[in-house]
N, C-alpha and C. Protein backbone atom coordinates (compact mmCIF):
# COMPACT_ATOMS: atom_id res chain seq x y z
N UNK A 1 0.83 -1.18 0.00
CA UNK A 1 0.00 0.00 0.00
C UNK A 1 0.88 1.25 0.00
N UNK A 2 0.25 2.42 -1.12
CA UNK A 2 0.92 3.36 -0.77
C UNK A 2 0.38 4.55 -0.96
N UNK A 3 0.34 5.93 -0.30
CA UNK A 3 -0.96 6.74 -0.14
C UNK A 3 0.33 7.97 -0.10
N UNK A 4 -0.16 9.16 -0.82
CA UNK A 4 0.70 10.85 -0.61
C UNK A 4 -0.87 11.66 -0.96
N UNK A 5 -0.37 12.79 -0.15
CA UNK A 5 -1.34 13.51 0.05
C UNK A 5 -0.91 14.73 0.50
N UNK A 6 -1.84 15.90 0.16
CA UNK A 6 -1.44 16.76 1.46
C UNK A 6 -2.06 17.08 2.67
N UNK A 7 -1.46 16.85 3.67
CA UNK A 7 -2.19 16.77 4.80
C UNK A 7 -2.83 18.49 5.12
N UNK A 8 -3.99 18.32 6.74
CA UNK A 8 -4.24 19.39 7.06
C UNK A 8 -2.77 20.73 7.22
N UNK A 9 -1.96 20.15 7.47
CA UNK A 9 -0.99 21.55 8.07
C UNK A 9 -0.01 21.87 6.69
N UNK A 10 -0.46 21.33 5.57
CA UNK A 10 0.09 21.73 4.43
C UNK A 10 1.34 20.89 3.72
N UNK A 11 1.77 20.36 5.14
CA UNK A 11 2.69 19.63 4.49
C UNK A 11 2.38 17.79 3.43
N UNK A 12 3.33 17.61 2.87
CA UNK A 12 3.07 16.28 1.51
C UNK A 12 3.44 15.18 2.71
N UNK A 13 1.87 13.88 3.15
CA UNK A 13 2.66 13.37 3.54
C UNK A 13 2.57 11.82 2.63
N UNK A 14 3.53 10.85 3.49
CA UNK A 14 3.35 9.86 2.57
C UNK A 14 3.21 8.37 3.79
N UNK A 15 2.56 7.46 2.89
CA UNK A 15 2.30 6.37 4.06
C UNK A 15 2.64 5.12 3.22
N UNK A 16 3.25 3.83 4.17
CA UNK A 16 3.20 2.79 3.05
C UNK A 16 4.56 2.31 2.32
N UNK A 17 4.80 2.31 1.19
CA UNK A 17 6.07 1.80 0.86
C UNK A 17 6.41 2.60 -0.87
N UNK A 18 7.31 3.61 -0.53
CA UNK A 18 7.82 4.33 -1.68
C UNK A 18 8.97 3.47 -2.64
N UNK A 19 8.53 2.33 -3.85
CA UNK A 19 9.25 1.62 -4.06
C UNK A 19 9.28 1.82 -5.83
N UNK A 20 9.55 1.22 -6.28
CA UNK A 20 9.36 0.87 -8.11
C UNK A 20 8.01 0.49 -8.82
N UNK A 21 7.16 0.08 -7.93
CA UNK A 21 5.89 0.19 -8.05
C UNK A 21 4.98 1.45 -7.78
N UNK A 22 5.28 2.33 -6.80
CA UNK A 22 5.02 3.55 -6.60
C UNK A 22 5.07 4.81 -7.24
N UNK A 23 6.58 4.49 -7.81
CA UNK A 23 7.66 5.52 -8.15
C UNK A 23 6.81 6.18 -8.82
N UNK A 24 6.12 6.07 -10.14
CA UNK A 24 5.06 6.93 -10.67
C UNK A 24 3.74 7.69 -10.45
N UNK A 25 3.22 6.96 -9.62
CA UNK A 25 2.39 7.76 -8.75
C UNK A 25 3.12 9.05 -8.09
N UNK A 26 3.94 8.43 -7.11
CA UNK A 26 4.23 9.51 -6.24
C UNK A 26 4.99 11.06 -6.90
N UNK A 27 5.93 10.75 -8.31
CA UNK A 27 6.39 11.27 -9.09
C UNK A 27 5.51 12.32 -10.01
N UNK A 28 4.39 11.91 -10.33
CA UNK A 28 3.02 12.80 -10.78
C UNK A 28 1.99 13.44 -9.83
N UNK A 29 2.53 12.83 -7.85
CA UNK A 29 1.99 13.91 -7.22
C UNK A 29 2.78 15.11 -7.15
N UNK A 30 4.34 14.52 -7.16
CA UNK A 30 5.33 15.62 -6.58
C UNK A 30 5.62 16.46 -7.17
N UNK A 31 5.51 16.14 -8.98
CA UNK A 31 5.38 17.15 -10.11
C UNK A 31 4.54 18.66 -9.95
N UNK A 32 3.57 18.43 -8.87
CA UNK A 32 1.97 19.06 -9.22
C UNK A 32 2.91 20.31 -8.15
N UNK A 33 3.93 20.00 -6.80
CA UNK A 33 3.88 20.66 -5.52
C UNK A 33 5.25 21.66 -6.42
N UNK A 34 5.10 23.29 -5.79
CA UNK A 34 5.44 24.38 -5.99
C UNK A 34 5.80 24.81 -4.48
N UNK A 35 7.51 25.53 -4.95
CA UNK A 35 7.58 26.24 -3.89
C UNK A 35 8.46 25.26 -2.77
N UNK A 36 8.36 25.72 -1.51
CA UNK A 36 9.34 24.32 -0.47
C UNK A 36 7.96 23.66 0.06
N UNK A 37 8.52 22.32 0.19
CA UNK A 37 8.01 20.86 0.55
C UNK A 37 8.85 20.44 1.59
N UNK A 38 7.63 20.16 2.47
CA UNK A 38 7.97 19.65 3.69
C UNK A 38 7.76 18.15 3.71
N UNK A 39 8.09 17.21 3.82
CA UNK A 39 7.75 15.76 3.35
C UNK A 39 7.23 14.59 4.93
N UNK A 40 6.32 14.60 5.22
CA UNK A 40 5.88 14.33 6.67
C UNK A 40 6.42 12.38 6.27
N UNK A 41 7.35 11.72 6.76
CA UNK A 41 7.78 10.36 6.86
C UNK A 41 7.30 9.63 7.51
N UNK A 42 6.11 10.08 8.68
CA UNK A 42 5.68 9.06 9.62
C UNK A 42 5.22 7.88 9.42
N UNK A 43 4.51 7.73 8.75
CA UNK A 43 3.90 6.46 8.06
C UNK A 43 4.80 6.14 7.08
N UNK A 44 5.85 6.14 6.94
CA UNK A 44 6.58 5.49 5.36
C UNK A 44 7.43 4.35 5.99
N UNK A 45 7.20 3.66 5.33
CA UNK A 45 7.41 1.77 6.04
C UNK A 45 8.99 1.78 5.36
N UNK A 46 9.07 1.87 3.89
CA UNK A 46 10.16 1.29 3.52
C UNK A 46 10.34 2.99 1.87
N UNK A 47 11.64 2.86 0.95
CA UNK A 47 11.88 3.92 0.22
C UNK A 47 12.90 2.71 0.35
N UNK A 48 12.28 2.56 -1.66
CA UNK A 48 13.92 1.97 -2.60
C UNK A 48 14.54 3.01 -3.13
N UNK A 49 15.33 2.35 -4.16
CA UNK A 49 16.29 3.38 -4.93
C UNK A 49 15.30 3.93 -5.67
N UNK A 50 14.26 3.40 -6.16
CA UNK A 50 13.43 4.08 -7.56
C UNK A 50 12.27 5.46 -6.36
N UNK A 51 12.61 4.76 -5.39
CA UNK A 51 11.95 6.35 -4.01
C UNK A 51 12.40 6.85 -3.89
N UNK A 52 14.14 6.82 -3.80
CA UNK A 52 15.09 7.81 -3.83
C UNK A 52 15.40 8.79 -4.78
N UNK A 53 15.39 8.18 -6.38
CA UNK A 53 15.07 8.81 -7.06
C UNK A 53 13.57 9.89 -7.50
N UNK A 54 12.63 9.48 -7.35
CA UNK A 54 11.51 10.40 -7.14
C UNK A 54 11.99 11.31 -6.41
N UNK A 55 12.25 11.82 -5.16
CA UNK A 55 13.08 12.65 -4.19
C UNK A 55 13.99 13.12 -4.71
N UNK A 56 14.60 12.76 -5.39
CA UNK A 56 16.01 13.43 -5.82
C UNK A 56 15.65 14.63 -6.66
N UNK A 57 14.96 14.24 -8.07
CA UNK A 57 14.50 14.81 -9.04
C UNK A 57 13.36 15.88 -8.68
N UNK A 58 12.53 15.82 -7.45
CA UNK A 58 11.95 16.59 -7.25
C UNK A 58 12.47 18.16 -6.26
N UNK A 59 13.33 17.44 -5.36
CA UNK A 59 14.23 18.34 -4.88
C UNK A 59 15.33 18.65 -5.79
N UNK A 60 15.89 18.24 -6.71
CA UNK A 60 16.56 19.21 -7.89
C UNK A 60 15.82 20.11 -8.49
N UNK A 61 14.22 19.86 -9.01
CA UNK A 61 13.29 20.76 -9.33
C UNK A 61 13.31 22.12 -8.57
N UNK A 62 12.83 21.47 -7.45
CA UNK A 62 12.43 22.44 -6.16
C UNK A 62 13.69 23.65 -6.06
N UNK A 63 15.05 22.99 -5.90
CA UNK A 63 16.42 23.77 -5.85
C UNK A 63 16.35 25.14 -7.32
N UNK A 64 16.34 24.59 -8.09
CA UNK A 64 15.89 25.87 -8.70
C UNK A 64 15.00 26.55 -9.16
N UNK A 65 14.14 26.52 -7.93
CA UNK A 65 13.22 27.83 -7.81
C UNK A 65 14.03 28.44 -6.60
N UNK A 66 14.78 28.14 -5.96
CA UNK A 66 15.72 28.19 -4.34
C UNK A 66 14.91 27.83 -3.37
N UNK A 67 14.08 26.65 -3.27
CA UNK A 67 13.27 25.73 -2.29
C UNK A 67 14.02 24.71 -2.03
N UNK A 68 13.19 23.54 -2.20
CA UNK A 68 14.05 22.15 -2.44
C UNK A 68 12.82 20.96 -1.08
N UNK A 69 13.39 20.27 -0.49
CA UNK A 69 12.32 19.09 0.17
C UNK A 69 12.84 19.42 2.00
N UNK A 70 11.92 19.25 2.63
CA UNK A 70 12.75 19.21 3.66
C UNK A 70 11.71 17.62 4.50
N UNK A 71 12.56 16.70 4.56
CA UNK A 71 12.31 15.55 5.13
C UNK A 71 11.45 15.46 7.14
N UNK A 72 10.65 15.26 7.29
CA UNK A 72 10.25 15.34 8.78
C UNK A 72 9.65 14.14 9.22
N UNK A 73 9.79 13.54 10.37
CA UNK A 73 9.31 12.76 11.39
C UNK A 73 9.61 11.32 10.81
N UNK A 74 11.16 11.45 10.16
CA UNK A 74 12.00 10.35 9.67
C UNK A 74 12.34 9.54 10.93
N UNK A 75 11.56 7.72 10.25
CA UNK A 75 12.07 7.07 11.69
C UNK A 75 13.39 6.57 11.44
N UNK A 76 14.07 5.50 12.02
CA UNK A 76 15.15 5.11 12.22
C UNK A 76 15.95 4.31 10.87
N UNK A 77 15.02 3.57 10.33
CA UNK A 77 14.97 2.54 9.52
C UNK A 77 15.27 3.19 8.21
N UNK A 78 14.55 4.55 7.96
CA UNK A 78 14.15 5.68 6.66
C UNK A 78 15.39 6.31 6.52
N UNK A 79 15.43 6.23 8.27
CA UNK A 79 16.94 7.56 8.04
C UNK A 79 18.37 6.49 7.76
N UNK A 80 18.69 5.32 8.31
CA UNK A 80 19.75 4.58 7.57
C UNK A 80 19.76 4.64 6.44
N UNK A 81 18.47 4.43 5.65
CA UNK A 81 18.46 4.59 4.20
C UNK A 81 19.36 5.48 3.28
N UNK A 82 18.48 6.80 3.87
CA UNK A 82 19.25 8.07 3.37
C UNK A 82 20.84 7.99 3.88
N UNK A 83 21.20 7.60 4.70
CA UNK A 83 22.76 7.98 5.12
C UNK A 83 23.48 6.89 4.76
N UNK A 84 23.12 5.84 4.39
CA UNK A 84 23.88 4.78 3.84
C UNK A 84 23.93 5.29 1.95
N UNK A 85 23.21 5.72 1.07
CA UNK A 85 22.61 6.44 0.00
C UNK A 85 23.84 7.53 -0.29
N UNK A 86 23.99 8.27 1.35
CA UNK A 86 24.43 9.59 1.30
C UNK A 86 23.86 10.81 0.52
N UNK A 87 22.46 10.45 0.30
CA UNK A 87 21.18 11.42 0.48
C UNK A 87 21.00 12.57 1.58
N UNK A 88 21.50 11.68 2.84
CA UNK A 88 20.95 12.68 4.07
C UNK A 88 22.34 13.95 3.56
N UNK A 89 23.24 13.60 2.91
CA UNK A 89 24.06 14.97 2.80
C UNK A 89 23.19 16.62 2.03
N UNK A 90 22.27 15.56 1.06
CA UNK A 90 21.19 16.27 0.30
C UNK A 90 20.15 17.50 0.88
N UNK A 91 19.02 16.06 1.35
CA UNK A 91 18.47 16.77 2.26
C UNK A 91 18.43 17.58 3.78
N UNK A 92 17.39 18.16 3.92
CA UNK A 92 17.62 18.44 5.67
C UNK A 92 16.67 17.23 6.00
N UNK A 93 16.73 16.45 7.06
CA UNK A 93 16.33 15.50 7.98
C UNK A 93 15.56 16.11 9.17
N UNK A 94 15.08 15.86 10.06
CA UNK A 94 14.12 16.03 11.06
C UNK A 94 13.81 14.48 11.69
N UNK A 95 14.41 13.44 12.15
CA UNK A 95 14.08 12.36 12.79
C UNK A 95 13.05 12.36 13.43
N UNK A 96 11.82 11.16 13.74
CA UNK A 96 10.98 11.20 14.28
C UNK A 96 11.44 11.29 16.27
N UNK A 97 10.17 12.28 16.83
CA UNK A 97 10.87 12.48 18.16
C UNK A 97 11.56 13.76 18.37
N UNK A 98 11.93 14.22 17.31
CA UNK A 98 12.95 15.65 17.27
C UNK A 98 11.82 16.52 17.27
């Protein structure tokens, strides 16, 4: 299962598993978002490489307008991801709990 949206407080969130099956969906929501993106992680189970890429390309988008993604309520599992990747050098992070 995998669900993006924007929640009540504005920010994009996402639930479920951002994988190679996803990648297009989530890629034709992220297309639509203008401006900085806040990316709410709480519910995101798992993010492959083809999730990483969606993210990448959208925060390169985002970068030149001078925005870009800012990652929040990243759990433990999400955030190895990114730092094993060396993504988290990319983005800003916000761990869940912070």
């Amino acid at each position: 299962m995998f669900a993006i949206e924007i929640a009540e407080d504005g920010t994009v969130a996402v639930e479920g598993r951002l994988d190679a099956a996803q990648a297009v969906k989530a890629q034709e929501f992220l297309d639509q978002v203008e401006g900085a993106c806040v990316l709410d992680m709480a519910k995101l189970a798992y993010v492959s490489s083809a999730g990483l890429g969606v993210l990448l390309k959208t925060h390169k988008r985002l970068m030149g307008s001078g925005s870009g993604i800012k990652l929040v309520n990243v759990n433990n599992h999400i955030h190895d991801i990114f730092r094993y990747s060396g993504f988290d050098k990319l983005f800003e992070i916000i761990p869940a709990g912070d």
